[in-house]
Each structure stands twice: as structure tokens, then as C-alpha cells.
N, C-alpha and C. Protein backbone atom coordinates (compact mmCIF):
# COMPACT_ATOMS: atom_id res chain seq x y z
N UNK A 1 21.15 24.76 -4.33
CA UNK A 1 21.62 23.66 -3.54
C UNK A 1 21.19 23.89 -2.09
N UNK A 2 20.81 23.53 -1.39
CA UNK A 2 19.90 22.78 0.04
C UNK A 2 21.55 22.54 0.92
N UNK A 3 22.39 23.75 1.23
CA UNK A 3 23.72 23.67 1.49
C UNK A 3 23.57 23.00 3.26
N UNK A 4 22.48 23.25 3.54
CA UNK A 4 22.61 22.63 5.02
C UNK A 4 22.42 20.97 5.03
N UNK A 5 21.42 20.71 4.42
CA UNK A 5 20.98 19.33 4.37
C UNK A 5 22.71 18.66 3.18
N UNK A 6 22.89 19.09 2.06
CA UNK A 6 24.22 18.60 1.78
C UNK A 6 25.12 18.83 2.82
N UNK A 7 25.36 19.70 3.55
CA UNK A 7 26.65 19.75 4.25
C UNK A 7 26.33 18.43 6.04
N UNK A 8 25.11 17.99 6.05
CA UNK A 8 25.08 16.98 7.38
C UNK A 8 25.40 15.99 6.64
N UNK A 9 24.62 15.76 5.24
CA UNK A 9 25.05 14.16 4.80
C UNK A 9 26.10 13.90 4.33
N UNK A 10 26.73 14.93 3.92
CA UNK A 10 28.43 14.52 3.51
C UNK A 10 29.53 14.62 4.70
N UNK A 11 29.07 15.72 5.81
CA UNK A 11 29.95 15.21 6.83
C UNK A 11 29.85 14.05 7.76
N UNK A 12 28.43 13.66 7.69
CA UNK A 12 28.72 12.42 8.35
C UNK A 12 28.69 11.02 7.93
N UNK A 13 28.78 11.40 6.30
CA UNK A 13 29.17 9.72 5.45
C UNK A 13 30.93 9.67 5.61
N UNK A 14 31.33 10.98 5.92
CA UNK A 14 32.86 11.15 5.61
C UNK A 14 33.43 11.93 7.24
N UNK A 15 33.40 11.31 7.73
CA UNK A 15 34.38 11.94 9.33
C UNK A 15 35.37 11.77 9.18
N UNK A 16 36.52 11.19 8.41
CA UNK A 16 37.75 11.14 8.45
C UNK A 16 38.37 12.74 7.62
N UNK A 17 37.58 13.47 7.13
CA UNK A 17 37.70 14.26 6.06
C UNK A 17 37.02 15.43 6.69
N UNK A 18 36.61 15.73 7.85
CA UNK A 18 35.60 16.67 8.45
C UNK A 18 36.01 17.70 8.72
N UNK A 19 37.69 18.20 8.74
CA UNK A 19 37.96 19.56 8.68
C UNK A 19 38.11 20.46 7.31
N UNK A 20 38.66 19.61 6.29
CA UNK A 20 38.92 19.90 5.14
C UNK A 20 37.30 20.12 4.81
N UNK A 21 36.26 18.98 4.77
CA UNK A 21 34.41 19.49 4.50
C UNK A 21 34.48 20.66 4.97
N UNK A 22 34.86 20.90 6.43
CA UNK A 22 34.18 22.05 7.12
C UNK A 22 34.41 23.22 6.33
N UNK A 23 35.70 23.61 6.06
CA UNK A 23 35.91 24.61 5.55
C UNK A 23 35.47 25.08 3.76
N UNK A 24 35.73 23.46 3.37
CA UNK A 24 34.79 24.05 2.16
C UNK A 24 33.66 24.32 1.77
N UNK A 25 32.81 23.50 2.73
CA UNK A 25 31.24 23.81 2.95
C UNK A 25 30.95 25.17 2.95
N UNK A 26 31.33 25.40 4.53
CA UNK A 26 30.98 26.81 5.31
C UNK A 26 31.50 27.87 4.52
N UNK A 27 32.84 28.10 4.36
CA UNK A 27 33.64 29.06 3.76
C UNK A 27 33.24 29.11 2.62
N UNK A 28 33.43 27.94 1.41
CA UNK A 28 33.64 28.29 0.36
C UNK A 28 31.97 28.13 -0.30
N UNK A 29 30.94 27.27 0.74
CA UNK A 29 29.94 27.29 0.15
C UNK A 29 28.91 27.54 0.57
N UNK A 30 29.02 28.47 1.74
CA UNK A 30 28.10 29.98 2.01
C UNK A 30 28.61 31.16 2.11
N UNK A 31 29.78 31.34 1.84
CA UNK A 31 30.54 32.73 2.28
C UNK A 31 30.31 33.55 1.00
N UNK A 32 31.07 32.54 -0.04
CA UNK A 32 30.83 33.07 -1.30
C UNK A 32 29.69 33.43 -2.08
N UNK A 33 28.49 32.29 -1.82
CA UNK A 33 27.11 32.34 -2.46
C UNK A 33 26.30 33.31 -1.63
N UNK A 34 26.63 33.42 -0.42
CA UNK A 34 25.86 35.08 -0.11
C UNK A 34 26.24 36.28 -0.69
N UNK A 35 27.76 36.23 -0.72
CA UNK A 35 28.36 37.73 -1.27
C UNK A 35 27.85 37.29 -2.71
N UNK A 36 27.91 36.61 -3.56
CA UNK A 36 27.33 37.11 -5.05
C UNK A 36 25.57 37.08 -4.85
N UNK A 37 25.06 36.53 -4.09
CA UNK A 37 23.27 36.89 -3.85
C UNK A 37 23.16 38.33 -3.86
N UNK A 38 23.81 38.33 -2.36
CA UNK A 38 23.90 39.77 -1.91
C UNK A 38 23.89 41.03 -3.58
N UNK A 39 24.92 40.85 -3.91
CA UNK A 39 25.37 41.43 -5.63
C UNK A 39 24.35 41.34 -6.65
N UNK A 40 23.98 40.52 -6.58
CA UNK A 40 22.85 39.77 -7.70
C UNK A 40 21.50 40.80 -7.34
N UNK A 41 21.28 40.41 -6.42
CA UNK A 41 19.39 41.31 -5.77
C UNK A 41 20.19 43.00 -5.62
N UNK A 42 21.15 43.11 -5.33
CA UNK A 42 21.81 45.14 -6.26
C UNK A 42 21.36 45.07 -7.66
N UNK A 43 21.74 44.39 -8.32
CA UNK A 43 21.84 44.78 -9.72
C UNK A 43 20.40 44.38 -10.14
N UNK A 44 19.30 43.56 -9.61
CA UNK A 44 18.37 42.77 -10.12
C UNK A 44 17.24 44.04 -9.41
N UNK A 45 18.06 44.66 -8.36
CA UNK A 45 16.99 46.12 -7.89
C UNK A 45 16.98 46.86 -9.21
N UNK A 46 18.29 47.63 -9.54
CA UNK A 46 18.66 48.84 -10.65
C UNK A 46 17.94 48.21 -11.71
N UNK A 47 18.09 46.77 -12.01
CA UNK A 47 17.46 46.15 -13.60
C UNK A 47 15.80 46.41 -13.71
N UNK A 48 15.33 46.20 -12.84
CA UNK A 48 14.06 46.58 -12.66
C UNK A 48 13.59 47.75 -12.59
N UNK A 49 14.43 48.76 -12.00
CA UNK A 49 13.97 50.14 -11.53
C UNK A 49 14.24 50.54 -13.16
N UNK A 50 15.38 50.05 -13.67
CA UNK A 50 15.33 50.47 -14.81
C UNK A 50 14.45 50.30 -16.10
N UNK A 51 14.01 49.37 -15.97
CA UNK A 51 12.97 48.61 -16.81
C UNK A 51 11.71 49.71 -16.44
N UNK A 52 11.04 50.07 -15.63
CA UNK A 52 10.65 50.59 -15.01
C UNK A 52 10.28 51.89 -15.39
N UNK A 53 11.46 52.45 -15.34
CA UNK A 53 11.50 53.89 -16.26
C UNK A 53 11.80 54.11 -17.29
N UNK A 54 12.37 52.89 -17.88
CA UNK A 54 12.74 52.82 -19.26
C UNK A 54 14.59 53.37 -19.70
N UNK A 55 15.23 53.07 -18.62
CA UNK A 55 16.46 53.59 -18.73
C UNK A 55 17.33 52.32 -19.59
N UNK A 56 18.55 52.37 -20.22
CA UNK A 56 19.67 51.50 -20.65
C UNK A 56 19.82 50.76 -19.26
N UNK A 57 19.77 49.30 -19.24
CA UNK A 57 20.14 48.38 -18.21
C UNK A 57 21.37 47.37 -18.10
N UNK A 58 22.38 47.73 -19.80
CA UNK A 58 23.45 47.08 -20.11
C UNK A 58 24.44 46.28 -18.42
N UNK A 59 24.70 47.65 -18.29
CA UNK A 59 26.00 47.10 -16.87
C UNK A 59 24.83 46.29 -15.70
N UNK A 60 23.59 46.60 -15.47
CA UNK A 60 23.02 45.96 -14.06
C UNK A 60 23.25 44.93 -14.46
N UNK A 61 22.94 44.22 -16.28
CA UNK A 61 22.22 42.93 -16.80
C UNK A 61 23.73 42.34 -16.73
N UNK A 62 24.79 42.90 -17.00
CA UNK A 62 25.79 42.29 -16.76
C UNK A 62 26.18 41.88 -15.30
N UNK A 63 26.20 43.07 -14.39
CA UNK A 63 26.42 42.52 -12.97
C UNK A 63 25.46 41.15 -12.65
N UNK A 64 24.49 41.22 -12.87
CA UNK A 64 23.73 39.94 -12.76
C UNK A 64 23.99 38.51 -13.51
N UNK A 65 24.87 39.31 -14.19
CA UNK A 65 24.50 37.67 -15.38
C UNK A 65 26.25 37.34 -14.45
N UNK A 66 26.95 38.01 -14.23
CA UNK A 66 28.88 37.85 -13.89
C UNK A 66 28.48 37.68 -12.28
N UNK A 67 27.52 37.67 -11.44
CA UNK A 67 26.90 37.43 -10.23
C UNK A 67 26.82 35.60 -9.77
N UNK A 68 25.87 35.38 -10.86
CA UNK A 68 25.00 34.34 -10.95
C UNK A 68 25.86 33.02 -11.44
N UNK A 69 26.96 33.85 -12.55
CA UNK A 69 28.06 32.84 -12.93
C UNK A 69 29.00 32.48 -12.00
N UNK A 70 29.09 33.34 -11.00
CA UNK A 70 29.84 33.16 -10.18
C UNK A 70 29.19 32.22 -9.17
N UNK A 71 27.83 32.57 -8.32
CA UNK A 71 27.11 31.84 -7.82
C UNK A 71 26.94 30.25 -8.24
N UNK A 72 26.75 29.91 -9.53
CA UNK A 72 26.55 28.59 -10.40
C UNK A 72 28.08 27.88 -10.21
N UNK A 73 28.95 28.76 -10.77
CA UNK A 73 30.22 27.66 -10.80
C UNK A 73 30.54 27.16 -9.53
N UNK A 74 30.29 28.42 -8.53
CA UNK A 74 30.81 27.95 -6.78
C UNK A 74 29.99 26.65 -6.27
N UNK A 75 28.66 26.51 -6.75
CA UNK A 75 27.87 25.23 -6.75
C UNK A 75 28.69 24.16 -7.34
N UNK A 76 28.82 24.41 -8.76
CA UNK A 76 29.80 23.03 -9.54
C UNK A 76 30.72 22.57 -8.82
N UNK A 77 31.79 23.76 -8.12
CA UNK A 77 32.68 23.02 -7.65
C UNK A 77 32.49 22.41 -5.92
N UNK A 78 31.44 23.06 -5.49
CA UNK A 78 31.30 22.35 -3.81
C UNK A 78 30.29 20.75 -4.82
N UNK A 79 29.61 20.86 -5.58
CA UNK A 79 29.37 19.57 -6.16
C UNK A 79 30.27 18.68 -6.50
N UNK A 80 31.42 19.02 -7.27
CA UNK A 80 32.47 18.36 -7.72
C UNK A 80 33.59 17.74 -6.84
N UNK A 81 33.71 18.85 -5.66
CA UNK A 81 34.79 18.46 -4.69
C UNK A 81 34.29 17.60 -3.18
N UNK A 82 33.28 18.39 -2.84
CA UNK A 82 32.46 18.04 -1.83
C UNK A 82 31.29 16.94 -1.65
N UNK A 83 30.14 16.82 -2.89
CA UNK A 83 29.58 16.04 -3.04
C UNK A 83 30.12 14.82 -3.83
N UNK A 84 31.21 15.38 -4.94
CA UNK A 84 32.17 13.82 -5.58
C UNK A 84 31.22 13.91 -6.49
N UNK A 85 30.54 14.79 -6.75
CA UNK A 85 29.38 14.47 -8.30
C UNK A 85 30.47 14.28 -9.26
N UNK A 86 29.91 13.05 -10.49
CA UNK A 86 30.62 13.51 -11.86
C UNK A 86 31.13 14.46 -12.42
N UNK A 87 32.00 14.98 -13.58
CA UNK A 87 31.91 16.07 -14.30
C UNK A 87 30.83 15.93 -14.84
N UNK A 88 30.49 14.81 -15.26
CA UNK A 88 29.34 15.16 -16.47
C UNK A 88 28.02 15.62 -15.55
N UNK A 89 27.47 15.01 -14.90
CA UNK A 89 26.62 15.52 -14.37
C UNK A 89 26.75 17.07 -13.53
N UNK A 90 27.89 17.50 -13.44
CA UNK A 90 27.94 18.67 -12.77
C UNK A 90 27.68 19.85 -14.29
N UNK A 91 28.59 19.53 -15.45
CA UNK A 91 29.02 20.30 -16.94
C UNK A 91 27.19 19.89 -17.38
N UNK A 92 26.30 18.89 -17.08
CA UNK A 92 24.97 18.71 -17.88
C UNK A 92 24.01 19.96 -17.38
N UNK A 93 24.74 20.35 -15.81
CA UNK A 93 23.29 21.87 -16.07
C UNK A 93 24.29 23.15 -15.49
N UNK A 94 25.82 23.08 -15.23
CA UNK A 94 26.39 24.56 -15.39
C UNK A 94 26.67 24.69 -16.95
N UNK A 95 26.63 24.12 -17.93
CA UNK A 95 27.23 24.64 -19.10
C UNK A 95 26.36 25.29 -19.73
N UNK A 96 24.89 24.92 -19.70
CA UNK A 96 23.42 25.72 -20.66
C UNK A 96 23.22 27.14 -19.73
N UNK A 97 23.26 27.07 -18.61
CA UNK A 97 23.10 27.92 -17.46
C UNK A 97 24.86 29.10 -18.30
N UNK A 98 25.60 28.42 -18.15
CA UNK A 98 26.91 29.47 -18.12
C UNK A 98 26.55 30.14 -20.01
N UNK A 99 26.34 29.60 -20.94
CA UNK A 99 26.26 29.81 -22.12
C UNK A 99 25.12 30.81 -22.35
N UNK A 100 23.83 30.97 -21.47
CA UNK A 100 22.97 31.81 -21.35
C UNK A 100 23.17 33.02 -20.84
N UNK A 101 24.44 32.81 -19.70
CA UNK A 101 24.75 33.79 -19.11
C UNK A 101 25.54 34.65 -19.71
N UNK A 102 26.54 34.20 -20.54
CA UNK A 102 27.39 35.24 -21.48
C UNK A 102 26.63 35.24 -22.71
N UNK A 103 25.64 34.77 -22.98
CA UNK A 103 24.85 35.67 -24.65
C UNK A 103 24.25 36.98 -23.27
N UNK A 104 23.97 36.64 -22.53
CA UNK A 104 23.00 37.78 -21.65
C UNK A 104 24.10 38.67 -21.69
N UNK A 105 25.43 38.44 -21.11
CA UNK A 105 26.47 39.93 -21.53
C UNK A 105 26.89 40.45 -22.56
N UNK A 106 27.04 39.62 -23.27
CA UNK A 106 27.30 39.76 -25.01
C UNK A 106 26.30 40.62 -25.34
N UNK A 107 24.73 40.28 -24.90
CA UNK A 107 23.84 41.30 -25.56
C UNK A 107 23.24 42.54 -24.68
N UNK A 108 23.55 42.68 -23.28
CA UNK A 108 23.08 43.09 -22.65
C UNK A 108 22.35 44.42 -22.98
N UNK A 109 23.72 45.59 -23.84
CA UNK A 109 22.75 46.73 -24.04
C UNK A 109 22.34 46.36 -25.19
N UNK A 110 21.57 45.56 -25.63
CA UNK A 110 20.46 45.59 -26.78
C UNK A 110 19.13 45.07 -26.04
N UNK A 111 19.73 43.69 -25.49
CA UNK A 111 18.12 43.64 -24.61
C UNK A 111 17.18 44.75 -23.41
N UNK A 112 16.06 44.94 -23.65
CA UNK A 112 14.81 45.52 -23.14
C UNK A 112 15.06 45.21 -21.74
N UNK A 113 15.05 45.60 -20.22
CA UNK A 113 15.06 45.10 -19.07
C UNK A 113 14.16 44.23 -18.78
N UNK A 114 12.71 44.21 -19.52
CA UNK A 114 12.02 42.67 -19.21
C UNK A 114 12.31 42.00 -19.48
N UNK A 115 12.79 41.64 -21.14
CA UNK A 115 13.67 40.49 -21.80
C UNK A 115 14.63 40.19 -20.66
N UNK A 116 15.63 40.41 -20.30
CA UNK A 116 16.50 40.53 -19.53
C UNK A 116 16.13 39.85 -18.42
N UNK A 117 15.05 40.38 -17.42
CA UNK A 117 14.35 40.06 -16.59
C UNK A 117 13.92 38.05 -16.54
N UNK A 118 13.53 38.14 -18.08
CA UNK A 118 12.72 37.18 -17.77
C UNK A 118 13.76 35.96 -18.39
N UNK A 119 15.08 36.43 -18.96
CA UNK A 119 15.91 35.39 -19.33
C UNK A 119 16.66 35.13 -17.97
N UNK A 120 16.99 35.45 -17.05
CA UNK A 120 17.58 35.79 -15.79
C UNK A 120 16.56 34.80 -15.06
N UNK A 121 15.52 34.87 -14.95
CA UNK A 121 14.39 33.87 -14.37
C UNK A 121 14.15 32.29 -15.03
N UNK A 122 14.63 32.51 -16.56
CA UNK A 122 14.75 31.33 -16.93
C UNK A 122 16.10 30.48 -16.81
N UNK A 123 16.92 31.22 -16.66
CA UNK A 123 18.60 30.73 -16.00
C UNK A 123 18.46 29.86 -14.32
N UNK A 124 17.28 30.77 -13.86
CA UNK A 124 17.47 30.23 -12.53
C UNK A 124 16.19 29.26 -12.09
N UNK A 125 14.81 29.25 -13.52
CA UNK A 125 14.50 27.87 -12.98
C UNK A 125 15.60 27.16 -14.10
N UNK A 126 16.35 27.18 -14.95
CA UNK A 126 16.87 25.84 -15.21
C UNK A 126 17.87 25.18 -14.54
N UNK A 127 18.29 25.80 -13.50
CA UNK A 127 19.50 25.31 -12.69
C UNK A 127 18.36 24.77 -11.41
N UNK A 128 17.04 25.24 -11.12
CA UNK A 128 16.38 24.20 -10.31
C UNK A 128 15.58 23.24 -10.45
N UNK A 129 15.15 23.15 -11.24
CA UNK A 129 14.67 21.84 -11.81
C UNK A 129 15.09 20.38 -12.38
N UNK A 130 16.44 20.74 -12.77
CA UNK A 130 16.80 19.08 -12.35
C UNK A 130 17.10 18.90 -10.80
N UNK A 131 17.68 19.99 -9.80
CA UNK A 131 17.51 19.32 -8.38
C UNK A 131 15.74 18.91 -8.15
N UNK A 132 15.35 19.61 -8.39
CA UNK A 132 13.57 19.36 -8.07
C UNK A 132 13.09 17.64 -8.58
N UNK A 133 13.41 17.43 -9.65
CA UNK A 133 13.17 16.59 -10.48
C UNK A 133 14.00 15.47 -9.68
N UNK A 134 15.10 15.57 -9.02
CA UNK A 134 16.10 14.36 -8.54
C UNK A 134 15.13 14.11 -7.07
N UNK A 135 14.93 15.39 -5.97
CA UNK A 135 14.52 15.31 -4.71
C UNK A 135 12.45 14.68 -5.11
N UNK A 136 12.06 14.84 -6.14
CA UNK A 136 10.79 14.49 -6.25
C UNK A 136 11.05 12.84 -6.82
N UNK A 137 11.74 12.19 -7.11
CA UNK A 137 12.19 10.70 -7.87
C UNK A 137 12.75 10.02 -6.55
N UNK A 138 13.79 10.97 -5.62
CA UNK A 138 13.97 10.08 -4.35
C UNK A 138 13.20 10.18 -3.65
N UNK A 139 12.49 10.81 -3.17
CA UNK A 139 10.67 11.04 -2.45
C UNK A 139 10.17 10.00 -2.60
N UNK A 140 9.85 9.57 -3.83
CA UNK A 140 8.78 8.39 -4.39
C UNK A 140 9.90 7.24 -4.34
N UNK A 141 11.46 7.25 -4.34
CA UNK A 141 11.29 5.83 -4.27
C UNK A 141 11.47 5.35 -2.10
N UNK A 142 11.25 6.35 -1.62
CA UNK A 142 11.10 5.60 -0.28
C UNK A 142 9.89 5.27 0.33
């Protein structure tokens, strides 16, 4: 999510509402999504280093996958509360994204750290490509 460009156009379609935005924007929707980034690129270092040498990567693949879930839902809900998106459209790309993320813990010490690697990369283009797909459709219609 593009948290700067969402956070000008919703505070200034909505000024009557601009302290309550402020704080959920700022606070709840950069405070939080740095501290699990921050978490995410730890464990996405060890997953690799481990891959790497060939070590068990069970707990990194989990910190990453319990990172990212955290990261994704904090999106749903600054979408849900902040932007006023639908459920459905918010549940149409956290639910494939969240369901990938717990087979990834469920299986973690069985998967290989590239497997791992490269399901972790496919979690995070599928959570960008329908924004891509929305910002490339409003592009073309102006």
C-alpha cells in the first residue's frame, strides 16, 4: 500500500475525521508495518544464509510467514477502517495471501529454504498485483 499517497487522499476527502485518520494512518499504519518489515528482512537474512549452507530453516520460515501475516492483516484493516474498502474486496486478496502463509508454517521444517524462498516471493507478488492492476486501469482511464 502507497501509505503516503493513501493517507493525503483520505485526509483530505474527510477533514471532519482528521484526528482519528491521523492516528490510524501514522500510528497504526506505519508504526506497525515497519516493526514487522524490520522482523521480516531478520528472518528473510537467517532463511537465506540458511539455504545457503544448507541448515534446517523451520523457525526463520515461520518468523517470516507470522511477520508478513501480520504486515497483510494491518493493511486489511487501515483498508477496511481508513480507506472504507469492502470486506469483500479487502477478504479477495488477504485470505489466499493468509492461507499460503499458514501451509508455509504448517510445513515449514519440511520445506527446502529455496522452496520457502520462492513461496514467500510469490505471497508478496500476489498481494501486489491486484494494487498494480487497479493503479495501471486508473492511469488509462484519465
Amino acid at each position: 500500500m502507497c501509505r503516503g499517497w493513501v493517507a493525503e487522499k483520505t485526509m483530505s476527502a474527510r477533514r471532519d475525521e482528521s484526528y482519528r485518520l491521523t492516528v490510524q494512518i501514522f500510528v497504526v499504519g506505519h508504526f506497525l508495518p515497519v516493526v514487522t518489515l524490520v522482523a521480516f528482512a531478520a528472518g528473510l537474512n537467517g532463511l537465506v544464509a540458511a539455504g545457503a549452507e544448507g541448515h534446517d530453516a523451520g523457525e526463520l520460515l515461520r518468523l517470516c510467514a507470522a511477520t508478513l501475516a501480520v504486515y497483510l492483516i494491518d493493511n486489511a484493516v487501515i483498508g477496511r477502517t481508513a480507506m472504507r474498502w469492502s470486506i469483500r474486496r479487502v477478504l479477495g486478496w488477504l485470505t489466499p495471501n493468509i492461507v499460503v502463509l499458514v501451509l508455509l508454517t504448517v510445513f515449514a521444517d519440511e520445506l527446502p529454504p529455496a522452496a520457502a524462498l520462492l513461496l514467500i516471493t510469490l505471497v508478496l507478488t500476489a498481494e501486489t498485483l491486484p494494487r498494480a492492476r487497479r493503479t495501471a486501469h486508473a492511469s488509462a482511464g484519465q
